[in-house]
C-alpha atoms as a PDB file:
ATOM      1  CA  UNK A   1      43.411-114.122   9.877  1.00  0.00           C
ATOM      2  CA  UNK A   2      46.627-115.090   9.862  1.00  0.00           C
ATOM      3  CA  UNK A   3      46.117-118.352  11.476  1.00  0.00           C
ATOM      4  CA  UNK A   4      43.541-118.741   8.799  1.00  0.00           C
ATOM      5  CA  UNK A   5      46.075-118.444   6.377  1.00  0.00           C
ATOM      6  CA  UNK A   6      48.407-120.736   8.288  1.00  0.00           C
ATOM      7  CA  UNK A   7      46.136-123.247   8.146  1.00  0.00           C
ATOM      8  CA  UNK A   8      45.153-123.240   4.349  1.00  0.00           C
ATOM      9  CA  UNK A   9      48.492-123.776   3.290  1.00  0.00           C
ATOM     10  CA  UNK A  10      48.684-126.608   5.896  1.00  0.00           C
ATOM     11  CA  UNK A  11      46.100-128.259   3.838  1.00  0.00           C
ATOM     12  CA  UNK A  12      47.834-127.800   1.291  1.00  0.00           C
ATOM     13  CA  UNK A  13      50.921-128.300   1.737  1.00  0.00           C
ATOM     14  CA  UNK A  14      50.283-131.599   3.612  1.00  0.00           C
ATOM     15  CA  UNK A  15      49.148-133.678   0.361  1.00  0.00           C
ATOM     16  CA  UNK A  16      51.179-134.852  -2.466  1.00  0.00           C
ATOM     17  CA  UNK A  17      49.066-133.137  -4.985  1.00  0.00           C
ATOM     18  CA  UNK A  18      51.108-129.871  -4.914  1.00  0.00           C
ATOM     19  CA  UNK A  19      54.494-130.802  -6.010  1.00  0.00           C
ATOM     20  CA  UNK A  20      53.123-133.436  -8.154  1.00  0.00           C
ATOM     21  CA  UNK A  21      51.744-130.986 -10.185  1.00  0.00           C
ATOM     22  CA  UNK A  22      54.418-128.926  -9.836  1.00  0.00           C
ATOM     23  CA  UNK A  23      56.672-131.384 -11.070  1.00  0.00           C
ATOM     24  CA  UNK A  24      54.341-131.741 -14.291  1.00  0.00           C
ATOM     25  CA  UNK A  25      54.451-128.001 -14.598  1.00  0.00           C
ATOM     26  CA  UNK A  26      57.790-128.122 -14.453  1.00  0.00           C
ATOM     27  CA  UNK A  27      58.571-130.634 -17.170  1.00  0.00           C
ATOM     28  CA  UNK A  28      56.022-129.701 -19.496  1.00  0.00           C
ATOM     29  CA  UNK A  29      56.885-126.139 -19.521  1.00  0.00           C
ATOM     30  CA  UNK A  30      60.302-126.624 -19.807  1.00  0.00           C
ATOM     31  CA  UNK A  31      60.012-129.033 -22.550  1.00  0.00           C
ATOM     32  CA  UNK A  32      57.861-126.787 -24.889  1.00  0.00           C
ATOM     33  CA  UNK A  33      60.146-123.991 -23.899  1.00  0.00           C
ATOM     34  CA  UNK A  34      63.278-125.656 -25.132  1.00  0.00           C
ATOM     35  CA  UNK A  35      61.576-126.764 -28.279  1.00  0.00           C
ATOM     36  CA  UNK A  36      60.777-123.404 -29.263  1.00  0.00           C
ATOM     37  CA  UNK A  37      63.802-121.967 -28.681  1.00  0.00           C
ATOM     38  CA  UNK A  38      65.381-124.471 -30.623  1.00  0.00           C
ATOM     39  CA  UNK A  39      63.192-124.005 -33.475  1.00  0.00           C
ATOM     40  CA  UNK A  40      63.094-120.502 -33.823  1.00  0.00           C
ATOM     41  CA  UNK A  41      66.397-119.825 -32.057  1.00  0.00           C
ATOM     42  CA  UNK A  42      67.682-122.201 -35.347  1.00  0.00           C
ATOM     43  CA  UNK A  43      64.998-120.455 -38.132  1.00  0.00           C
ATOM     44  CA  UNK A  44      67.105-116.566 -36.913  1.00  0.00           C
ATOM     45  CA  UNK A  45      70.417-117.879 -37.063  1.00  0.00           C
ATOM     46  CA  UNK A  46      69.688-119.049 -40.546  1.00  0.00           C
ATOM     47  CA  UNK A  47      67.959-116.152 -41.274  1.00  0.00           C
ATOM     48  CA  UNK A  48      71.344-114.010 -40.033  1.00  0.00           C
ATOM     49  CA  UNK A  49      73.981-116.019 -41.634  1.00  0.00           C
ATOM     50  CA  UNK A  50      72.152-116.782 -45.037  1.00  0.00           C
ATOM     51  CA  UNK A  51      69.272-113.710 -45.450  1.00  0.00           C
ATOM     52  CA  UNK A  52      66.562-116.493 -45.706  1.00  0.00           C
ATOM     53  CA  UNK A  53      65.911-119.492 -43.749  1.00  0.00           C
ATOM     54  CA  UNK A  54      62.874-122.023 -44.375  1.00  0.00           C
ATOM     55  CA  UNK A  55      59.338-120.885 -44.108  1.00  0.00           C
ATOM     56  CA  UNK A  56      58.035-120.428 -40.609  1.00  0.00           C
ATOM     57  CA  UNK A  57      55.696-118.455 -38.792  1.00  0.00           C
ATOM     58  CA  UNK A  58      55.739-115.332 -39.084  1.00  0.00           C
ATOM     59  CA  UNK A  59      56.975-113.848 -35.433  1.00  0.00           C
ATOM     60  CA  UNK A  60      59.035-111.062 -34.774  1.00  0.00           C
ATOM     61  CA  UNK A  61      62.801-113.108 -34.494  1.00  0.00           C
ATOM     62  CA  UNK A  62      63.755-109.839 -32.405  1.00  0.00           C
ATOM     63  CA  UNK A  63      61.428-110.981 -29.138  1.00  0.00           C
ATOM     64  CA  UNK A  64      62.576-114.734 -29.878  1.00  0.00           C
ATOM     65  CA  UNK A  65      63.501-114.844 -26.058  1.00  0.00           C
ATOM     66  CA  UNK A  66      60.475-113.355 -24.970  1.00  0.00           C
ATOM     67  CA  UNK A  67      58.439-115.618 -26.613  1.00  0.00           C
ATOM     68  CA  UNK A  68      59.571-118.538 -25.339  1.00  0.00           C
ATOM     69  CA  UNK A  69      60.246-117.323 -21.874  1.00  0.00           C
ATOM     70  CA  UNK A  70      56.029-116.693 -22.195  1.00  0.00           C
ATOM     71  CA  UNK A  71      55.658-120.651 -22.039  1.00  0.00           C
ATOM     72  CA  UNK A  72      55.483-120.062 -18.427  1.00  0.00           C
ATOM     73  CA  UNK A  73      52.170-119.152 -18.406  1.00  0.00           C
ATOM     74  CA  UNK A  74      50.793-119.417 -22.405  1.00  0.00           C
ATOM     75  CA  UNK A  75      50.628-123.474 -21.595  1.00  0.00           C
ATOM     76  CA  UNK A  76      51.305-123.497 -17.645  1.00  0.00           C
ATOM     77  CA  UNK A  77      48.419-121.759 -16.543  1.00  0.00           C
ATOM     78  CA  UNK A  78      46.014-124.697 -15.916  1.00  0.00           C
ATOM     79  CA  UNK A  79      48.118-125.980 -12.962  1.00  0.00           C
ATOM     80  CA  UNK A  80      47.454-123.043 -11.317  1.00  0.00           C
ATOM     81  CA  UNK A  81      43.748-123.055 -11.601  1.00  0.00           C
ATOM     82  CA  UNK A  82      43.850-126.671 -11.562  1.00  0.00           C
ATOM     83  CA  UNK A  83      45.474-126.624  -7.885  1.00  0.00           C
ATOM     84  CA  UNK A  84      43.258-123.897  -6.773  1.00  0.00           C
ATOM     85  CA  UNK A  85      39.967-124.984  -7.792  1.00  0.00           C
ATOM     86  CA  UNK A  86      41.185-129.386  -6.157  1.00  0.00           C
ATOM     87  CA  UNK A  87      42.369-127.183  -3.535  1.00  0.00           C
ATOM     88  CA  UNK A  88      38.635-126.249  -2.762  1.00  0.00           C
ATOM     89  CA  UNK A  89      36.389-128.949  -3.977  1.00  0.00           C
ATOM     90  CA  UNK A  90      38.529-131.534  -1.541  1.00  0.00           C
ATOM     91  CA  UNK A  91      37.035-129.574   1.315  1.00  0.00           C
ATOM     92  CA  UNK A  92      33.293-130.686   0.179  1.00  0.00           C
ATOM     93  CA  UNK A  93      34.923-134.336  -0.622  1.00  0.00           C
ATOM     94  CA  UNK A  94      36.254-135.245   2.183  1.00  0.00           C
ATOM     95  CA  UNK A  95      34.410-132.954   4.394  1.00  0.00           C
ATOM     96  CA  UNK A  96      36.735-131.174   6.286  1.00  0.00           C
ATOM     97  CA  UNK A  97      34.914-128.069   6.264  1.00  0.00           C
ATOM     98  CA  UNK A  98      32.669-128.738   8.986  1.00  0.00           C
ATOM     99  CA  UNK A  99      35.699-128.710  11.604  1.00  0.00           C
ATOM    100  CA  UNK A 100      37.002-125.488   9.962  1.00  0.00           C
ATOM    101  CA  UNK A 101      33.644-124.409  10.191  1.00  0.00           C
ATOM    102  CA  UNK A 102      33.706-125.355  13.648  1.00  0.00           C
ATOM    103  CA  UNK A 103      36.853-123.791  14.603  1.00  0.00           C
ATOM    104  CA  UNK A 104      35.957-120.450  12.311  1.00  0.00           C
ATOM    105  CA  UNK A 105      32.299-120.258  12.043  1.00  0.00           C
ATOM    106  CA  UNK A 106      33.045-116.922   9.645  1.00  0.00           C
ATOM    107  CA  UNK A 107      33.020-118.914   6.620  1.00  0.00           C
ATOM    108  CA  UNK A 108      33.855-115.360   4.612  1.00  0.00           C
ATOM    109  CA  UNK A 109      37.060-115.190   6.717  1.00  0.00           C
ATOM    110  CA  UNK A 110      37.895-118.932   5.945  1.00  0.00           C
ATOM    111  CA  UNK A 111      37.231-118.444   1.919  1.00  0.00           C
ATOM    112  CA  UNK A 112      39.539-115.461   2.356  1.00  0.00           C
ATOM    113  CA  UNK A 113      42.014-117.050   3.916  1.00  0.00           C
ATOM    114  CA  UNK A 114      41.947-119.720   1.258  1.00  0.00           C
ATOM    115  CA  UNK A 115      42.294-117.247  -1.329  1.00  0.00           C
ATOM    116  CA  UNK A 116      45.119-115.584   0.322  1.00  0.00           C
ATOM    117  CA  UNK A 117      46.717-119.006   0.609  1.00  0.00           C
ATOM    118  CA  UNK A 118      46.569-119.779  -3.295  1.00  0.00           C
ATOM    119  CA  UNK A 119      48.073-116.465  -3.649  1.00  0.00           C
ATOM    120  CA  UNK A 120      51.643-118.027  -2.168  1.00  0.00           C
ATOM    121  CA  UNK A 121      51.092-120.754  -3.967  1.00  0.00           C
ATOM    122  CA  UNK A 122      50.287-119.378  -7.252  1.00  0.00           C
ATOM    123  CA  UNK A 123      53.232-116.910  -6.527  1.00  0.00           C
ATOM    124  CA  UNK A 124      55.070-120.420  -6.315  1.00  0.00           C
ATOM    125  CA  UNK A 125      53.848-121.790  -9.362  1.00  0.00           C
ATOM    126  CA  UNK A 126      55.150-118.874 -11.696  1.00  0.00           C
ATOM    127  CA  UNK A 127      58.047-118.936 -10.259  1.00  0.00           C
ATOM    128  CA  UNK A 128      58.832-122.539 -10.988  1.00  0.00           C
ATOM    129  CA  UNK A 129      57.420-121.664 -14.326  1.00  0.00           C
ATOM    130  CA  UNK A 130      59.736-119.262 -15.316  1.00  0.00           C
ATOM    131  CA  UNK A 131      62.769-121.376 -13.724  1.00  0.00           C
ATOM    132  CA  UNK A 132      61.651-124.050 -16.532  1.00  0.00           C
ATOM    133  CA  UNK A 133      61.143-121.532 -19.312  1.00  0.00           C
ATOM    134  CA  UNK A 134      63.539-118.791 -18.941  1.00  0.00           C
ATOM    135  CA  UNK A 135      65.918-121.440 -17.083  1.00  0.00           C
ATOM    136  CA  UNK A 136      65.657-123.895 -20.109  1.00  0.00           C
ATOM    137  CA  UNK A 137      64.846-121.554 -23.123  1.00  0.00           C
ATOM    138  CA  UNK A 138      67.732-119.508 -22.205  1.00  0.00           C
ATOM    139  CA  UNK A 139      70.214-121.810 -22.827  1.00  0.00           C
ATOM    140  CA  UNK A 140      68.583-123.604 -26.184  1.00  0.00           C
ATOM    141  CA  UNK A 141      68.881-120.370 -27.266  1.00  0.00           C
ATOM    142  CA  UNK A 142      72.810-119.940 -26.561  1.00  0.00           C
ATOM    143  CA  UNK A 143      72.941-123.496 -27.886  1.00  0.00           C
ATOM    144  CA  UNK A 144      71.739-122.589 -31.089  1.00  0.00           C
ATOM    145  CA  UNK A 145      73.789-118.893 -30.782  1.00  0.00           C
ATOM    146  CA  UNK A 146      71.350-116.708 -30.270  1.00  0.00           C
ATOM    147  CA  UNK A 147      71.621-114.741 -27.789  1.00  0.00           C
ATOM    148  CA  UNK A 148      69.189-115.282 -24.821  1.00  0.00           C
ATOM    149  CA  UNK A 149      68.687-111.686 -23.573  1.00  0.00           C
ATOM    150  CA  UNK A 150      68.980-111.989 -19.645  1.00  0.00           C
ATOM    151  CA  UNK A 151      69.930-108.423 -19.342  1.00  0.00           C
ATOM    152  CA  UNK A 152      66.708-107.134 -21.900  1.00  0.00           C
ATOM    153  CA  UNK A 153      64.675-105.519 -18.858  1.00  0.00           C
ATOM    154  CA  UNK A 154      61.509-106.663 -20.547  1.00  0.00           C
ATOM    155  CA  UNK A 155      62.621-110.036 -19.749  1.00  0.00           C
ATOM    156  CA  UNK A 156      62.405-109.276 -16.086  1.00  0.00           C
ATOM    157  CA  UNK A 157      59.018-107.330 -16.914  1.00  0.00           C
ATOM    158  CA  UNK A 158      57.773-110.565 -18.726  1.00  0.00           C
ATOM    159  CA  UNK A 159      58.902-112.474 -15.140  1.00  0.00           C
ATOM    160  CA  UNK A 160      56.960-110.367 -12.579  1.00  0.00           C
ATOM    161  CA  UNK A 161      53.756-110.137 -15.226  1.00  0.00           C
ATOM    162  CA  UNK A 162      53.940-114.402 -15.591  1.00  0.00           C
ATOM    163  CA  UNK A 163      53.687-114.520 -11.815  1.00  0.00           C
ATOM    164  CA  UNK A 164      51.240-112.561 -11.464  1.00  0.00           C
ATOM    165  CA  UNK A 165      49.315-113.960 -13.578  1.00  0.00           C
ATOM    166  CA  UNK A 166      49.726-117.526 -12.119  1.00  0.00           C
ATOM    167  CA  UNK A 167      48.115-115.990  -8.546  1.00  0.00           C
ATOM    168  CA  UNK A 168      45.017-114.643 -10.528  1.00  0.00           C
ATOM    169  CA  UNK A 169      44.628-118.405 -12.044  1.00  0.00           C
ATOM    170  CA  UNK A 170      44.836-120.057  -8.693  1.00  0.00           C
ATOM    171  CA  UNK A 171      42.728-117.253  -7.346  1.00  0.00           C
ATOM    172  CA  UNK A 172      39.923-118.395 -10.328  1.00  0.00           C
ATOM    173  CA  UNK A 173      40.457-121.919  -9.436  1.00  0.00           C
ATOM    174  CA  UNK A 174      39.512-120.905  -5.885  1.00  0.00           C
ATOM    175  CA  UNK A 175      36.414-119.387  -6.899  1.00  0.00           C
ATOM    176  CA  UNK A 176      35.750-122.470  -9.884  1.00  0.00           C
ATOM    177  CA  UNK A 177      36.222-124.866  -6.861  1.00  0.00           C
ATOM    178  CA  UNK A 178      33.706-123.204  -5.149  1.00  0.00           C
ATOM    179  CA  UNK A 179      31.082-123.017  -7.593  1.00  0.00           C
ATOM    180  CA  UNK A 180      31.532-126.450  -8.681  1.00  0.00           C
ATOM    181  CA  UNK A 181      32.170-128.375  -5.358  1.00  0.00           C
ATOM    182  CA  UNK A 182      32.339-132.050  -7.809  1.00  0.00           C
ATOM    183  CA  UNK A 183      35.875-132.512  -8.104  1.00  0.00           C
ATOM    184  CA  UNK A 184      35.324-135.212 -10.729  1.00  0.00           C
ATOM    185  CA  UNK A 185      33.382-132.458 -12.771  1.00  0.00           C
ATOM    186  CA  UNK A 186      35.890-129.777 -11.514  1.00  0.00           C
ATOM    187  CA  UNK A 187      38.517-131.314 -13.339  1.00  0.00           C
ATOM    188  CA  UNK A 188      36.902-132.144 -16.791  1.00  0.00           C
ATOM    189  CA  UNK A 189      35.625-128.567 -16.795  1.00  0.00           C
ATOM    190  CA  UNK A 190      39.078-127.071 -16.384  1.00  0.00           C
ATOM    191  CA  UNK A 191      40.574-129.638 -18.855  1.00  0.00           C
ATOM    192  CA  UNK A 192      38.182-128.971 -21.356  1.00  0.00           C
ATOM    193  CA  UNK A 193      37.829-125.432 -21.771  1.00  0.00           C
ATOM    194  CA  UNK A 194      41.790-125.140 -21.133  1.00  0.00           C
ATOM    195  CA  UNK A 195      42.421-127.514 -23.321  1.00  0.00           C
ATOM    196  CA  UNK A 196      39.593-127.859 -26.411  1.00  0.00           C
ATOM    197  CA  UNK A 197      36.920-125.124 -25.620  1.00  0.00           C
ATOM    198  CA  UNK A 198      38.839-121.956 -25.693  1.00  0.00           C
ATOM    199  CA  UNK A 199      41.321-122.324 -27.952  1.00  0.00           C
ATOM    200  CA  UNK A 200      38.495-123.543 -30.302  1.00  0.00           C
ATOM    201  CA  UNK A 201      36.988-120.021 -29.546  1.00  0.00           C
ATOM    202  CA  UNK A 202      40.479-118.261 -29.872  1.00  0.00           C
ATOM    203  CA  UNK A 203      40.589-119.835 -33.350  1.00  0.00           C
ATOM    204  CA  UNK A 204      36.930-118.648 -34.202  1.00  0.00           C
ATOM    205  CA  UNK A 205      37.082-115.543 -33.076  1.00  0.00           C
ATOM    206  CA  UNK A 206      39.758-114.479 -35.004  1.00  0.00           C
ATOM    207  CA  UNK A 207      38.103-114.369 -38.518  1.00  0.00           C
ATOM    208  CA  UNK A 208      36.247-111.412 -37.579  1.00  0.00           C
ATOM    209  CA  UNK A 209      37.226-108.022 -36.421  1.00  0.00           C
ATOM    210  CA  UNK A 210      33.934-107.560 -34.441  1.00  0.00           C
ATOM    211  CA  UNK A 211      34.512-111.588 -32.849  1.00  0.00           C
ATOM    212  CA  UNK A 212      37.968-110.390 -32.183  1.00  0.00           C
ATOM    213  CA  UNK A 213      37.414-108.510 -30.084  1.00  0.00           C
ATOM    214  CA  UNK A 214      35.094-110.061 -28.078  1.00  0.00           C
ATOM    215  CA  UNK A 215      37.412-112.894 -27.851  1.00  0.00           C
ATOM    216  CA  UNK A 216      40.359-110.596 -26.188  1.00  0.00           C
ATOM    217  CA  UNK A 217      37.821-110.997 -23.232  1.00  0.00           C
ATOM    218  CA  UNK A 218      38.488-114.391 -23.144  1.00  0.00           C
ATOM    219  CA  UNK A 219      40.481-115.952 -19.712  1.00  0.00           C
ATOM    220  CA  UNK A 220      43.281-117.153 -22.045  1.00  0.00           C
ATOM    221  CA  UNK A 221      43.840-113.857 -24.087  1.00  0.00           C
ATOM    222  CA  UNK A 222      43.723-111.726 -21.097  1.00  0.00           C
ATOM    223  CA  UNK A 223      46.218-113.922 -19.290  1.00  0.00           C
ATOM    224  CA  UNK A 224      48.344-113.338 -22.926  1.00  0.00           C
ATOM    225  CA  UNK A 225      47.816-109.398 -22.403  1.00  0.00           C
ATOM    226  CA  UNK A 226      48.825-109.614 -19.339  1.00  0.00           C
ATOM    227  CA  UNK A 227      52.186-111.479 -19.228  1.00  0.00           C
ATOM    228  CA  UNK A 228      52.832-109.045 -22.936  1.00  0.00           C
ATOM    229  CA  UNK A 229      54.220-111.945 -24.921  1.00  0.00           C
ATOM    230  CA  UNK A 230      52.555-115.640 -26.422  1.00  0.00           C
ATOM    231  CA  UNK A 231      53.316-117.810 -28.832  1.00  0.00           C
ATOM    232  CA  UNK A 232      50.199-118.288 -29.863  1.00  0.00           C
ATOM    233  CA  UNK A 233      49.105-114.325 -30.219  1.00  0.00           C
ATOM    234  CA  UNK A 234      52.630-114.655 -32.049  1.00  0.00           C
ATOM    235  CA  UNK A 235      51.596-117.468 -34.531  1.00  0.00           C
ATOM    236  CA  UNK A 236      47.540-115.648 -34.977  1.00  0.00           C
ATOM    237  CA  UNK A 237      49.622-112.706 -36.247  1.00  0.00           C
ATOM    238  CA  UNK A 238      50.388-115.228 -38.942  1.00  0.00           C
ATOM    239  CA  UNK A 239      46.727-115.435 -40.556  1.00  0.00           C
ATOM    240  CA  UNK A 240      44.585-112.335 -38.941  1.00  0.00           C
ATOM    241  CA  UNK A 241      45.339-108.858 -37.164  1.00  0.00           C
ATOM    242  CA  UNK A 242      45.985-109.284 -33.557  1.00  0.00           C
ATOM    243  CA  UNK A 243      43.767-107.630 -31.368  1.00  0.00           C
ATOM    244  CA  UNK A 244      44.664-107.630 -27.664  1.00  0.00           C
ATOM    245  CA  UNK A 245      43.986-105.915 -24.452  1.00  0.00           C
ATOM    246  CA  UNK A 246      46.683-103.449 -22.674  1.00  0.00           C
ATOM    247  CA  UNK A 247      48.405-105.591 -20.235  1.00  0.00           C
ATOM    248  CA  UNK A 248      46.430-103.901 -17.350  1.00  0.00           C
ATOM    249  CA  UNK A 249      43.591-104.450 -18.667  1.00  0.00           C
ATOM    250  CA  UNK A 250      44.535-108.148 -19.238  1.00  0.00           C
ATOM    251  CA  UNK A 251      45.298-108.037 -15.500  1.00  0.00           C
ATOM    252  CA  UNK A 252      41.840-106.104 -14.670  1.00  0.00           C
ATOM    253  CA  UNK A 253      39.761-109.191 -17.019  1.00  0.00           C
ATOM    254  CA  UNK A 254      41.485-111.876 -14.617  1.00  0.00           C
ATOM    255  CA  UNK A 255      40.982-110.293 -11.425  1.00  0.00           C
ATOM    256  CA  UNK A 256      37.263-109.331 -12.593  1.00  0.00           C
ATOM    257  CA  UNK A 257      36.481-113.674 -13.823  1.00  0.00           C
ATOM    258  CA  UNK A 258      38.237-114.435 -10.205  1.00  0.00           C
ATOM    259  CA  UNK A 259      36.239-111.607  -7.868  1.00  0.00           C
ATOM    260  CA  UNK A 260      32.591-112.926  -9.649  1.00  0.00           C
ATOM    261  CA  UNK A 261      33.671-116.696  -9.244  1.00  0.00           C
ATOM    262  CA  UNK A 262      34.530-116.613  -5.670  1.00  0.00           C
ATOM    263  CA  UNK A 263      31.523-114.092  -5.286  1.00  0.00           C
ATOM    264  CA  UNK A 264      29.086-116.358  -7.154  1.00  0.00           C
ATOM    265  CA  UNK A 265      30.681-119.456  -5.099  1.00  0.00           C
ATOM    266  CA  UNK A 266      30.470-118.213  -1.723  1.00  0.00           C
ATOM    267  CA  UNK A 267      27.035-116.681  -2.303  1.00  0.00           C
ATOM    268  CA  UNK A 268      25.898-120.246  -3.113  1.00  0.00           C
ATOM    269  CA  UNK A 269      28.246-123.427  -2.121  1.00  0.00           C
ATOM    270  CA  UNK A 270      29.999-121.997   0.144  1.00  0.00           C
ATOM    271  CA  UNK A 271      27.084-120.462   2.456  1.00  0.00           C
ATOM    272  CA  UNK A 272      25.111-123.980   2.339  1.00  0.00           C
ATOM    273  CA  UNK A 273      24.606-126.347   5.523  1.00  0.00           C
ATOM    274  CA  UNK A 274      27.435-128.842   5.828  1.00  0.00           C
ATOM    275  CA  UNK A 275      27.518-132.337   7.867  1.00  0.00           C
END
């Protein structure tokens, strides 16, 4: 198994497509990250100095910090599952499962191992993340004089929970991968419900109370459970009562989507005759 392993991150780490995307996740994150702590980092210190400071959404200036250290995974989550799920359909692409296939003729052992492997990575990704968010948020924040909280232990909380919730994404993109094996139709499906389709549904489901909570079942909300802290749970406060899963349960919703994908993919694509 381990050799297994070995050799999924070989294919992975042997391609440029890894630290590109890194590199993206890197940037964007720490881009929004700074931006938000600059703008509400600015909105409390006016708020402290002056009682009042211009109209804003309403979020709780006391997790400020947490907030923005959330970036991390609130808009950095589709690298992840965007890595995972390229990871897999470039097997069926360029066909380099029939030699693993040949080598390893346990194909459940080989999907494992690729699992396994996304699990380092995504344990990479959130890392990187939170290097960008907490690195870059934290000192916008002390730019702006607020103070950026590295000793609040729910920072550190926050940190472990983004992590592992960037290994449950490139779990699911594992198990996407293999249930969609197209990578051109791989990609526009993970763009487009990341992107346009959930949030849409976010956005909907919040009118209701009944819709609200169906929508807490939804990949992005439990991801926002999970890690504790979002900006946007923060900014739906702002129109309709939040409701949200417990963090574990957040945690229990990802690890359920990811255990039926790669099911549902290795029951089907991944058990079919390849050349």
């Amino acid at each position: 198994m381990i050799g297994a392993v070995r050799a999924e991150l070989a294919k992975v780490f042997t391609v440029r497509l890894w630290w590109i995307l890194l590199l993206v996740l890197f940037a964007y994150v720490a881009v929004v990250a700074g931006a938000l702590a600059g703008v509400f980092g600015t909105i409390a210190g006016d708020i402290q100095d002056n009682g009042q400071g211009p109209q804003a959404p309403p979020v709780d200036l006391g997790d400020v910090h947490l907030i923005v250290y959330s970036t991390a995974t609130a808009i950095g989550y589709v690298f992840p599952v965007l890595l995972g799920a390229l990871a897999t359909t470039s097997e069926f692409r360029y066909q380099t499962l029939t030699p693993t296939f040949l080598a390893d003729p346990r194909r459940g052992r080989v999907l494992a191992a690729k699992l396994v492997a996304m699990v380092v990575v995504g344990a990479l990704y959130g890392v990187v993340s939170l290097v960008a968010s907490i690195g870059v948020g934290a000192a916008v924040l002390e730019a702006v004089g607020q103070d950026s909280r590295l000793d609040d232990s729910n920072t550190w909380v926050l940190a472990a929970r983004v992590i592992l919730a960037m290994v449950l994404w490139a779990v699911i993109g594992v198990g996407l991968g293999s249930i969609v094996p197209n990578q051109v139709a791989v990609i526009v499906i993970v763009l487009a419900f990341t992107q346009f389709v959930e949030p849409l549904l976010r956005s909907v489901s919040s009118i209701w109370e009944w819709t609200a909570r169906v929508g807490q079942f939804l990949p992005g909300s439990a991801s926002d459970a999970l890690v504790g802290w979002s900006v946007f749970t923060s900014l739906g406060a702002a129109t309709t009562e939040v409701v949200e899963l417990e963090w574990w349960q957040g945690g229990l919703v990802l690890l359920g989507i990811a255990a039926v994908a790669a099911g549902i993919g290795y029951l089907t694509t991944w058990k079919r005759d390849v050349t």
